[in-house]
Protein backbone atom coordinates (compact mmCIF):
# COMPACT_ATOMS: atom_id res chain seq x y z
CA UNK A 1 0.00 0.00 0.00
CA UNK A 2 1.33 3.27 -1.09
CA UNK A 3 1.32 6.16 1.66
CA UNK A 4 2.66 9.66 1.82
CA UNK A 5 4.98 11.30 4.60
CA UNK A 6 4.29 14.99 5.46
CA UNK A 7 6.72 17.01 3.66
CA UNK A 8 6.18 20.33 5.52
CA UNK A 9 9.71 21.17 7.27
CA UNK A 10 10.34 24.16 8.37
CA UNK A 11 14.45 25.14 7.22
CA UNK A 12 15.92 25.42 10.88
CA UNK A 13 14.55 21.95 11.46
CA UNK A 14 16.37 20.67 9.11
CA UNK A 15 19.32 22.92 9.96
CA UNK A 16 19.26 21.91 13.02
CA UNK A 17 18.94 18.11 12.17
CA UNK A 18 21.88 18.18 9.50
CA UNK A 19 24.02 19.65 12.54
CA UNK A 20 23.30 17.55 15.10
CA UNK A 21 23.35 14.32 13.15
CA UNK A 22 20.29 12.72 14.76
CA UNK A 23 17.54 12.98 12.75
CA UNK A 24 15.45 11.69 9.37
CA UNK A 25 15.15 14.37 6.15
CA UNK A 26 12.40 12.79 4.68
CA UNK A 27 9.95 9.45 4.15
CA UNK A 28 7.31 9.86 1.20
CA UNK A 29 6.45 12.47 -0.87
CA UNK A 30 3.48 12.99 -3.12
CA UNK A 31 4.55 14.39 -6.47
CA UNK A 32 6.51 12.16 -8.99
CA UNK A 33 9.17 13.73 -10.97
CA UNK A 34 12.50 12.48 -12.81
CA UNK A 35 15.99 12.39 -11.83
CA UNK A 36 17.63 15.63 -12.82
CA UNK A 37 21.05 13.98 -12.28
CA UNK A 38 22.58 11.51 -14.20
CA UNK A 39 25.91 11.56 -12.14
CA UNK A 40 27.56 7.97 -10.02
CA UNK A 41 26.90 6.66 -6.53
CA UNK A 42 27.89 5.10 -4.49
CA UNK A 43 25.73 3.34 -1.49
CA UNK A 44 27.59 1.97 1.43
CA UNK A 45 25.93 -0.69 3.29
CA UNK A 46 27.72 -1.59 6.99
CA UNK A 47 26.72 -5.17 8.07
CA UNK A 48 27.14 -4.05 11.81
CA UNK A 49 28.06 -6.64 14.47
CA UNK A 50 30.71 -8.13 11.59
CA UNK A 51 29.00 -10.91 9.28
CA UNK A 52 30.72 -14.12 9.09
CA UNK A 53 32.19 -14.89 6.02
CA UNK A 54 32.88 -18.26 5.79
CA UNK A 55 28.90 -19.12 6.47
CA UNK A 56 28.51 -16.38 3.34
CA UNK A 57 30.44 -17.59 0.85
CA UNK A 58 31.04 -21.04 2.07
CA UNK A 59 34.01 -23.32 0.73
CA UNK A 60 31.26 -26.46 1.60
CA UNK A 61 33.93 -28.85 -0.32
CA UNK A 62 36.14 -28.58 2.10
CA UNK A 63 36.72 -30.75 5.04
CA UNK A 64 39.13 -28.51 7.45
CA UNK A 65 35.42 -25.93 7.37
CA UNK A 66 33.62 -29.35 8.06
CA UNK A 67 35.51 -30.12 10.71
CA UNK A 68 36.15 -26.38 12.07
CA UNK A 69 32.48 -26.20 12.14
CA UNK A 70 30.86 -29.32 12.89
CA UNK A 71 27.09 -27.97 13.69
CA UNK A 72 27.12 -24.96 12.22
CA UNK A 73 28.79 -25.62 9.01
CA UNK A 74 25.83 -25.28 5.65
CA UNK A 75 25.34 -28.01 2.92
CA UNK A 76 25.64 -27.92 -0.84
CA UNK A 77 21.75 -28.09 -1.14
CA UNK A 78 21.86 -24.77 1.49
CA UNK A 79 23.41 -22.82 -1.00
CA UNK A 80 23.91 -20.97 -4.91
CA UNK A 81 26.93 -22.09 -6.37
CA UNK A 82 29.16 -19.65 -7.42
CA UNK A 83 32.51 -20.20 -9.42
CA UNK A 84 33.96 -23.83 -9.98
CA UNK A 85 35.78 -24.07 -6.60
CA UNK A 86 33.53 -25.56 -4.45
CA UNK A 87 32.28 -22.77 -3.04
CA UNK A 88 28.74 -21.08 -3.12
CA UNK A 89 26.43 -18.43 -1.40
CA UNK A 90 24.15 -18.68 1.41
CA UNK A 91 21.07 -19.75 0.53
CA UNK A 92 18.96 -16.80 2.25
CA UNK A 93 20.82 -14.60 -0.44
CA UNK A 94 18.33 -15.85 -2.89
CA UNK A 95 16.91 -12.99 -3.88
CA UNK A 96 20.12 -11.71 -4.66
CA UNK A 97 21.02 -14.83 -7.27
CA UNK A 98 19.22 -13.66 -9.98
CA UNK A 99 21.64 -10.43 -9.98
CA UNK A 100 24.57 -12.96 -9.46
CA UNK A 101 23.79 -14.72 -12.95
CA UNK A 102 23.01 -11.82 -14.77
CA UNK A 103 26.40 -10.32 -13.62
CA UNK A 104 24.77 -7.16 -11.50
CA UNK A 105 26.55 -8.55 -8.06
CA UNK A 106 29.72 -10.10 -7.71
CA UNK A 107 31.53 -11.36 -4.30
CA UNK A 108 35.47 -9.55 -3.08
CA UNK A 109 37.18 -12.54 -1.19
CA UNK A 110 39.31 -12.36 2.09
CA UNK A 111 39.11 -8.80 2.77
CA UNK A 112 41.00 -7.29 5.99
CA UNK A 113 43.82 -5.52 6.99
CA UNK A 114 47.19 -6.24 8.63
CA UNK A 115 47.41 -6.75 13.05
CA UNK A 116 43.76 -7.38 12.66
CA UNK A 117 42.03 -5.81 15.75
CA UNK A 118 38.72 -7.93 17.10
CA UNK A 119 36.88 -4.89 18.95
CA UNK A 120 33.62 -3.60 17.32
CA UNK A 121 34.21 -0.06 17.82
CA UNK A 122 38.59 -0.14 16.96
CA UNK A 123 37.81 -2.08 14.16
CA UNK A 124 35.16 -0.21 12.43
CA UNK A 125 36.45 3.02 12.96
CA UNK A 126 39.49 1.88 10.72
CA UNK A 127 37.28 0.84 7.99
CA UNK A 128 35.31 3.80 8.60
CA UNK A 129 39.12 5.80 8.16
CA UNK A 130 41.10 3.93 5.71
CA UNK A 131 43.01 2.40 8.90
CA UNK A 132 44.92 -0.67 10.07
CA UNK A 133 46.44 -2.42 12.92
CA UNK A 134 49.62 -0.21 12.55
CA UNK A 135 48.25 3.07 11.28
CA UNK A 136 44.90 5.04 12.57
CA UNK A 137 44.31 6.52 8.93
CA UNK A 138 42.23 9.83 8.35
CA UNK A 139 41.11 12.03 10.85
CA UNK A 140 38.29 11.82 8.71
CA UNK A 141 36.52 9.25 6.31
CA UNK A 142 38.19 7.21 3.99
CA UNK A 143 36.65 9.18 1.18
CA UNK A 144 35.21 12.26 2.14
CA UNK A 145 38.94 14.24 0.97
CA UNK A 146 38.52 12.91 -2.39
CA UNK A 147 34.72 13.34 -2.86
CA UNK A 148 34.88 17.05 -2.04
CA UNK A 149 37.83 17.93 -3.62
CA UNK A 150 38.73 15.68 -6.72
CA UNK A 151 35.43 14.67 -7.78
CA UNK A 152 35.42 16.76 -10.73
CA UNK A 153 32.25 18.14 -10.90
CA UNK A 154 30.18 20.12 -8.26
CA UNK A 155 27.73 19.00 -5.98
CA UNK A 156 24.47 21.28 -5.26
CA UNK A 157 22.99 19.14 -2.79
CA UNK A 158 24.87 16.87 -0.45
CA UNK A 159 28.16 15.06 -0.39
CA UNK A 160 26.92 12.36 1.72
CA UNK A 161 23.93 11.48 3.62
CA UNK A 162 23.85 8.23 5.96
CA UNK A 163 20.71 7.38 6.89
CA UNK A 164 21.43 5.13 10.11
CA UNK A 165 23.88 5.55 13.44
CA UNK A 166 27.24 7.57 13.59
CA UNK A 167 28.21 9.31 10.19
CA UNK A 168 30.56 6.73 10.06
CA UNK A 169 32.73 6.94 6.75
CA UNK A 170 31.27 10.13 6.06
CA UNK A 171 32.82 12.08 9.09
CA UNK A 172 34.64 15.71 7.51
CA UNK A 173 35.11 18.50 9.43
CA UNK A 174 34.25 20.24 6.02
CA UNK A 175 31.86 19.64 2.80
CA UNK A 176 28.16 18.96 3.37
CA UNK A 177 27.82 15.74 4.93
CA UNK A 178 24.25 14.83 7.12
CA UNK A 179 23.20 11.99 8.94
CA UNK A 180 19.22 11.45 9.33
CA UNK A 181 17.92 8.50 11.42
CA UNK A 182 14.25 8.66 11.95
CA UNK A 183 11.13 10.34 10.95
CA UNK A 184 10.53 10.28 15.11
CA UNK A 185 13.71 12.30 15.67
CA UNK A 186 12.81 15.01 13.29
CA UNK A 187 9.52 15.78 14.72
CA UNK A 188 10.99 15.92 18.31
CA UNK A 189 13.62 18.09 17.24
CA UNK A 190 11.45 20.78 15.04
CA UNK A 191 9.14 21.00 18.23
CA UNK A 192 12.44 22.07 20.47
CA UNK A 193 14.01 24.42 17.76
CA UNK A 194 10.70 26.07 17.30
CA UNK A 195 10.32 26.57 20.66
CA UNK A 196 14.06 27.81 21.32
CA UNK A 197 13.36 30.40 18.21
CA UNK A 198 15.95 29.45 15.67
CA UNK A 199 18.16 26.68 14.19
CA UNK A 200 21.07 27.27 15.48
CA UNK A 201 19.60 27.31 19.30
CA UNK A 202 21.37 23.89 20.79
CA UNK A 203 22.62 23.19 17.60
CA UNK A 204 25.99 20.85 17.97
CA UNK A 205 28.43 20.56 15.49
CA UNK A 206 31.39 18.03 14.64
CA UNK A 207 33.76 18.35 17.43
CA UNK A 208 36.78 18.22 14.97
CA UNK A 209 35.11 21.16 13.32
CA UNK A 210 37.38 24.56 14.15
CA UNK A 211 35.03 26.99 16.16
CA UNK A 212 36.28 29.98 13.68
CA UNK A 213 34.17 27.90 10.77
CA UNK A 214 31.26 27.20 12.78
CA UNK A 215 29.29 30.60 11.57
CA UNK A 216 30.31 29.46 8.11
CA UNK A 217 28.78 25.83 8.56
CA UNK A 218 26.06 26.34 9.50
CA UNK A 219 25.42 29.00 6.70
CA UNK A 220 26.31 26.68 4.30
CA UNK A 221 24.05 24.01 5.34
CA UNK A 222 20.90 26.41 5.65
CA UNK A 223 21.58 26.76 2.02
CA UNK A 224 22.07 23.32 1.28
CA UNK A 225 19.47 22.10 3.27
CA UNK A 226 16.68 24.60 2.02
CA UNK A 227 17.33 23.55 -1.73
CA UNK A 228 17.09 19.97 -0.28
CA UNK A 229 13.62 20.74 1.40
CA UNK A 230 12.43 21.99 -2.18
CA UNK A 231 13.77 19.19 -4.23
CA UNK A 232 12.53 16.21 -1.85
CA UNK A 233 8.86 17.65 -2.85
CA UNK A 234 9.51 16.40 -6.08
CA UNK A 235 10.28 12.72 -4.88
CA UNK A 236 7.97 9.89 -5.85
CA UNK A 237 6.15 7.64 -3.84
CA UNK A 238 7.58 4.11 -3.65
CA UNK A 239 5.70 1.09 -1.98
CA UNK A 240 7.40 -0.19 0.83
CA UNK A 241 10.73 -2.25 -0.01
CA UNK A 242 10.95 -5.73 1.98
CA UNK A 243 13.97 -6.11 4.15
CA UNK A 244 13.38 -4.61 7.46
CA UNK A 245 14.89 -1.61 8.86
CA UNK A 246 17.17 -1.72 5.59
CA UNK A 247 14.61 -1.91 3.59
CA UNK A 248 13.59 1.51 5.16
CA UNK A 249 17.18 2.91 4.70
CA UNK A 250 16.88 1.91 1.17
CA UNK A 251 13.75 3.27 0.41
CA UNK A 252 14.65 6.45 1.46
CA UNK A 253 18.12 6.74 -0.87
CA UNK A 254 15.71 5.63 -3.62
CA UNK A 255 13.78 8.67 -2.89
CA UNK A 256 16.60 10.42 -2.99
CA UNK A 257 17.80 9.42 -5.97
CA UNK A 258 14.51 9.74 -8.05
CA UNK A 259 13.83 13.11 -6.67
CA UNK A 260 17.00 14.36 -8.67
CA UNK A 261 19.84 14.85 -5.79
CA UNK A 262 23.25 14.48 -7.09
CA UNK A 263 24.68 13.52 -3.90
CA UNK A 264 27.53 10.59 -4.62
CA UNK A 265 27.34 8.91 -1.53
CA UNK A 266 25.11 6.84 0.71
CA UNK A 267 25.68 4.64 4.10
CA UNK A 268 22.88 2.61 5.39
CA UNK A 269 23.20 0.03 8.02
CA UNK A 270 21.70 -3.10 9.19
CA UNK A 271 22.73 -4.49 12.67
CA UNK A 272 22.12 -8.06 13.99
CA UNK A 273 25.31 -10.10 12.65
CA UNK A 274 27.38 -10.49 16.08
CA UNK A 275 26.45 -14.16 16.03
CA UNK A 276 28.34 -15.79 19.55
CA UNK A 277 25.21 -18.19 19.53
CA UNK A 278 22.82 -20.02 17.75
CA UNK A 279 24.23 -18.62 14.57
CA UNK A 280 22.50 -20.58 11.66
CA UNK A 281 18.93 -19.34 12.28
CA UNK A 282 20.16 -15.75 13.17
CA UNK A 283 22.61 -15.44 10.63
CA UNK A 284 19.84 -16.45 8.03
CA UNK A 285 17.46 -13.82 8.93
CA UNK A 286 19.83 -11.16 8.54
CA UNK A 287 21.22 -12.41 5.42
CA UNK A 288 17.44 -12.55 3.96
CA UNK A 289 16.95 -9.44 5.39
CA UNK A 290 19.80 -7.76 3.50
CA UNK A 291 19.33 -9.45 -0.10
CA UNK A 292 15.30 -8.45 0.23
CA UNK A 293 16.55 -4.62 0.88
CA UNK A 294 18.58 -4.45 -1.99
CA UNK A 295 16.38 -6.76 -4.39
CA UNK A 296 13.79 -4.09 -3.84
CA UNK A 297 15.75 -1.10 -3.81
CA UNK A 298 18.07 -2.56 -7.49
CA UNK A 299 14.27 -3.05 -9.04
CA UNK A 300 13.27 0.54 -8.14
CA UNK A 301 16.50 2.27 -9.97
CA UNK A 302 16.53 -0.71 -12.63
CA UNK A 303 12.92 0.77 -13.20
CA UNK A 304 13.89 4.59 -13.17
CA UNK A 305 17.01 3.37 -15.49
CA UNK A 306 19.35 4.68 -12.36
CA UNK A 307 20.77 1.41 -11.68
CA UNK A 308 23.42 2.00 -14.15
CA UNK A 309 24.60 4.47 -12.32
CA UNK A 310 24.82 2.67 -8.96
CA UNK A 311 27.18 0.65 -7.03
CA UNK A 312 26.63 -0.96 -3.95
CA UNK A 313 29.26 -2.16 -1.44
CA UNK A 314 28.57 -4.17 1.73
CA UNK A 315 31.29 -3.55 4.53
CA UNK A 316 31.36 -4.72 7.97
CA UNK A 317 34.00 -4.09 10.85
CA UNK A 318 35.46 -7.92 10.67
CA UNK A 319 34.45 -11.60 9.66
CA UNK A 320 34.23 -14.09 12.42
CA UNK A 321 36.64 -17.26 13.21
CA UNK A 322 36.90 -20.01 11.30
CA UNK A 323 35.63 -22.23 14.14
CA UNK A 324 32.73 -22.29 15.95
CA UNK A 325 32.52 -21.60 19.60
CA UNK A 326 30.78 -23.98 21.86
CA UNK A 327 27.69 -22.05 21.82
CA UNK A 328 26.71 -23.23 18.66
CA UNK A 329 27.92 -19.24 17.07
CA UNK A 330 31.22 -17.96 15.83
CA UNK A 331 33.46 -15.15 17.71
CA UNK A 332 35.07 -11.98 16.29
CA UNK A 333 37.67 -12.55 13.56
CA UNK A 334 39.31 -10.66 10.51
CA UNK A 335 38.88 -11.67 7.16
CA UNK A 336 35.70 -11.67 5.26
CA UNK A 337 34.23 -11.61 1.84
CA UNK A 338 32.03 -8.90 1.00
CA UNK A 339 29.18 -8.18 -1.70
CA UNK A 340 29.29 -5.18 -4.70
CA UNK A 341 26.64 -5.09 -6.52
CA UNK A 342 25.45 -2.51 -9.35
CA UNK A 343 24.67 -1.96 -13.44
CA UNK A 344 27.94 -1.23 -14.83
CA UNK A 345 29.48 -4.82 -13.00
CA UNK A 346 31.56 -6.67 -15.63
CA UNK A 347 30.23 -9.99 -16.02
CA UNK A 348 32.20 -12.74 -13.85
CA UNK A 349 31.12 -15.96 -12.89
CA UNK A 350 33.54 -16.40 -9.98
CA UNK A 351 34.14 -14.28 -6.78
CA UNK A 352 37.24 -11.86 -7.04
CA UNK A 353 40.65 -12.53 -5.05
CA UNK A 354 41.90 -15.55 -3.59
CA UNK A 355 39.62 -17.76 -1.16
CA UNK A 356 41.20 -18.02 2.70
CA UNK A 357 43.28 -20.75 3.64
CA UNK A 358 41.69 -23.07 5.95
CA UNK A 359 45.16 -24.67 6.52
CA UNK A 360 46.83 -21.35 7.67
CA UNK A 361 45.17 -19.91 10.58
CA UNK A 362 46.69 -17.23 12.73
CA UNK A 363 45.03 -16.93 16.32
CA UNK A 364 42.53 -18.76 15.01
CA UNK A 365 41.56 -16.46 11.78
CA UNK A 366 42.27 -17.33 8.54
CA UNK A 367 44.36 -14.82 7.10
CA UNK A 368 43.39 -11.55 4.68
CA UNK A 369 43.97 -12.45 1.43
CA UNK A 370 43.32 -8.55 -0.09
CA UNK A 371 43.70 -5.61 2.07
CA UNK A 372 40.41 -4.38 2.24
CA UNK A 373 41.58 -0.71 0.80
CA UNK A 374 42.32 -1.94 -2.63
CA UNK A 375 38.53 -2.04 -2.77
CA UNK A 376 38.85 1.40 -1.91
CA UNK A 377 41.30 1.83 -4.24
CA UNK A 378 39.00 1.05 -7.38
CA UNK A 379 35.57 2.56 -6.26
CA UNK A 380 37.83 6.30 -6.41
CA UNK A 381 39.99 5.60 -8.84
CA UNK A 382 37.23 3.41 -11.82
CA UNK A 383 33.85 4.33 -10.31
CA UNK A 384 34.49 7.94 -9.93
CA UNK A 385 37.12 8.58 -12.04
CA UNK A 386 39.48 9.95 -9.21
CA UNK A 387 43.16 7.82 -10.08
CA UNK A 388 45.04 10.56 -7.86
CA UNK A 389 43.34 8.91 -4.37
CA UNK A 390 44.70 8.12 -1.11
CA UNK A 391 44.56 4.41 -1.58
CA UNK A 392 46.64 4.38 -5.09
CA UNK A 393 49.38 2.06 -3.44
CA UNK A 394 46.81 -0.67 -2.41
CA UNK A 395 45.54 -1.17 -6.22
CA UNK A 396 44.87 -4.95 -6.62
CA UNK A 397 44.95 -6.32 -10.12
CA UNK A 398 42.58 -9.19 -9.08
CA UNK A 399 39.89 -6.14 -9.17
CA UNK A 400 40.75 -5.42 -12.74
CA UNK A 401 37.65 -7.06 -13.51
CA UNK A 402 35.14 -5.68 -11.43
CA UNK A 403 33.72 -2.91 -13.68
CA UNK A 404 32.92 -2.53 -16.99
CA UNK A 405 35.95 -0.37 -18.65
């Protein structure tokens, strides 16, 4: 059933949203109208809690995972086969497989990073930064340096917008970068900014952000943010897209998208993958949960023709050990394959990289076989045409395939 969101937001409520990072720019809208911009993107999608890899693309042939996993290991008939290895996707992906075969989603094997670290919030934040073990990375996000000043073209709207938790991989102390949780959030927060008589009244901004620029900031968002408020009156409605809470996310970037915004990058996020027990079932239902979201939302912008124009990228802040802990679940570990997914794909029927090694585990983990920033590396450089990167040293030639030249 289609609905409609109420569109009337005052400016300073969104101001004051955009500033504070804690609340939702939009839902539905009522009046169709077509994308203005024909421009790449680029939609991040954290797997929070740190999916296990070897349960998503699963080497089922062999007998070290077998035996690493006696009760939690999957089955041939469990899964999509995918390459000639032995090796094949988790069957709650399903939704997904059509994409596989027509060469719209491919799989990046063993990505992590040297001195893997196994906390949550260490380990994330180095993804987030273009980190490792050894080296903390950017003050910033891996690519917000790049997007705002060697993208090559201007951006009216937004660099960024993450539509879930912490700004994440989006975190600048410059550039127009919001984060915009929940429909809830905005209502409670124009009712406090009307009453305190302005946007700016309690209005927080980055603490990395130099107090001479804040005056500047948060002019420059008032502008960005009013000629946001306009466009997203222009957005069409969409039926609800299955997949839970990332379905939601989805949805909204759709709306985004179709309403003409030529912001380049996304984040959503869906939680739920910290698996220390009774994995299989839990593990399943986040895994469906994630190929419904993006089923739905690759259908909308196949529709719209916009799909051509996207790529997706799952992340997450490790994989989990190769064995299985005595609770029937799997604990925090390093490497981990991850899912891209978009029009311009070129065609492969295998995953890219080089499997783990079952036989050589360190502490437990089998051991990265790509350094997760030569992913990076090519969504920059290839996707948005931006060779001169950060990341230039980590280019892989085993991802020489993964778009369409």
């Amino acid at each position: 059933m289609v609905q409609e969101d109420d569109m009337n937001l005052t400016r300073r409520a969104l101001l004051q949203a955009a500033l504070i990072g804690g609340t939702q720019l939009l839902s539905r809208s009522a009046s169709a109208a077509p994308p203005s911009f024909m421009g790449r993107r680029l939609v991040l999608v954290e797997l929070a809690g740190a999916n296990d890899g070897l349960n998503t693309l699963v080497p089922w042939r062999d007998e070290r995972y077998r035996a690493l996993r006696p009760t939690v290991a999957l089955n041939e008939a469990d899964l999509h086969p995918f390459g000639a290895h032995g090796l094949g996707l988790h069957g709650s992906l399903r939704a997904l497989m059509p994409l596989l075969d027509r060469g719209e989603m491919t799989v990046v094997q063993g990505l992590g990073y040297p001195r893997p670290n196994r906390s949550h919030f260490a380990s994330i934040s180095l993804w987030d930064r273009g980190g490792d073990g050894e080296r903390a990375g950017s003050a910033h996000g891996w690519l917000t340096h790049d997007i705002e000043h060697r993208l090559g073209r201007p951006v009216e709207h937004a660099h960024g917008i993450s539509l879930d938790g912490p700004i994440g991989p989006l975190s600048s102390g410059s550039g127009r970068w919001l984060a915009t949780p929940s429909v809830a959030s905005l209502a409670a927060m124009k009712g406090r900014s009307d009453a305190a008589g302005g946007a700016g009244a309690g209005a927080m901004v980055s603490p990395d952000d130099p107090v001479a620029r804040m005056g500047e900031r948060f002019a420059r968002l008032d502008v960005t943010l009013d000629v946001l408020q306009r466009r997203l009156r222009r957005a069409p409605r969409l039926a609800p897209f299955g997949g839970g809470s990332l379905g939601k996310q989805l949805r909204e970037v759709a709306r985004f998208t179709l309403a003409g915004l030529d912001t380049p990058v996304y984040r959503v996020r869906l939680g739920g993958f910290d698996t220390h027990k009774d994995q299989l079932g839990r593990h399943a239902r986040q895994l469906k949960l994630l190929a419904d979201g993006l089923r739905a939302f690759r259908d909308t912008l196949h529709e719209a023709d916009e799909w051509r124009n996207t790529l997706v990228m799952t992340y997450s802040e490790f994989g989990r050990r190769a064995a299985q802990n005595e609770s029937g679940g799997t604990d925090h570990g390093s490497a981990a394959p991850h899912l891209v997914l978009g029009g311009a794909l070129a065609t492969t029927d295998a995953p890219l990289g080089s499997a783990v090694d079952l036989s050589q585990l360190v502490d437990g983990d089998p051991l990265a076989t790509m350094d997760y920033r030569a992913l990076y590396e090519r969504v920059l450089s290839d996707w948005f045409d931006i060779p001169d990167n950060r990341f230039a040293a980590y280019r892989d030639p085993a991802l020489d395939a993964l778009l369409r030249a």
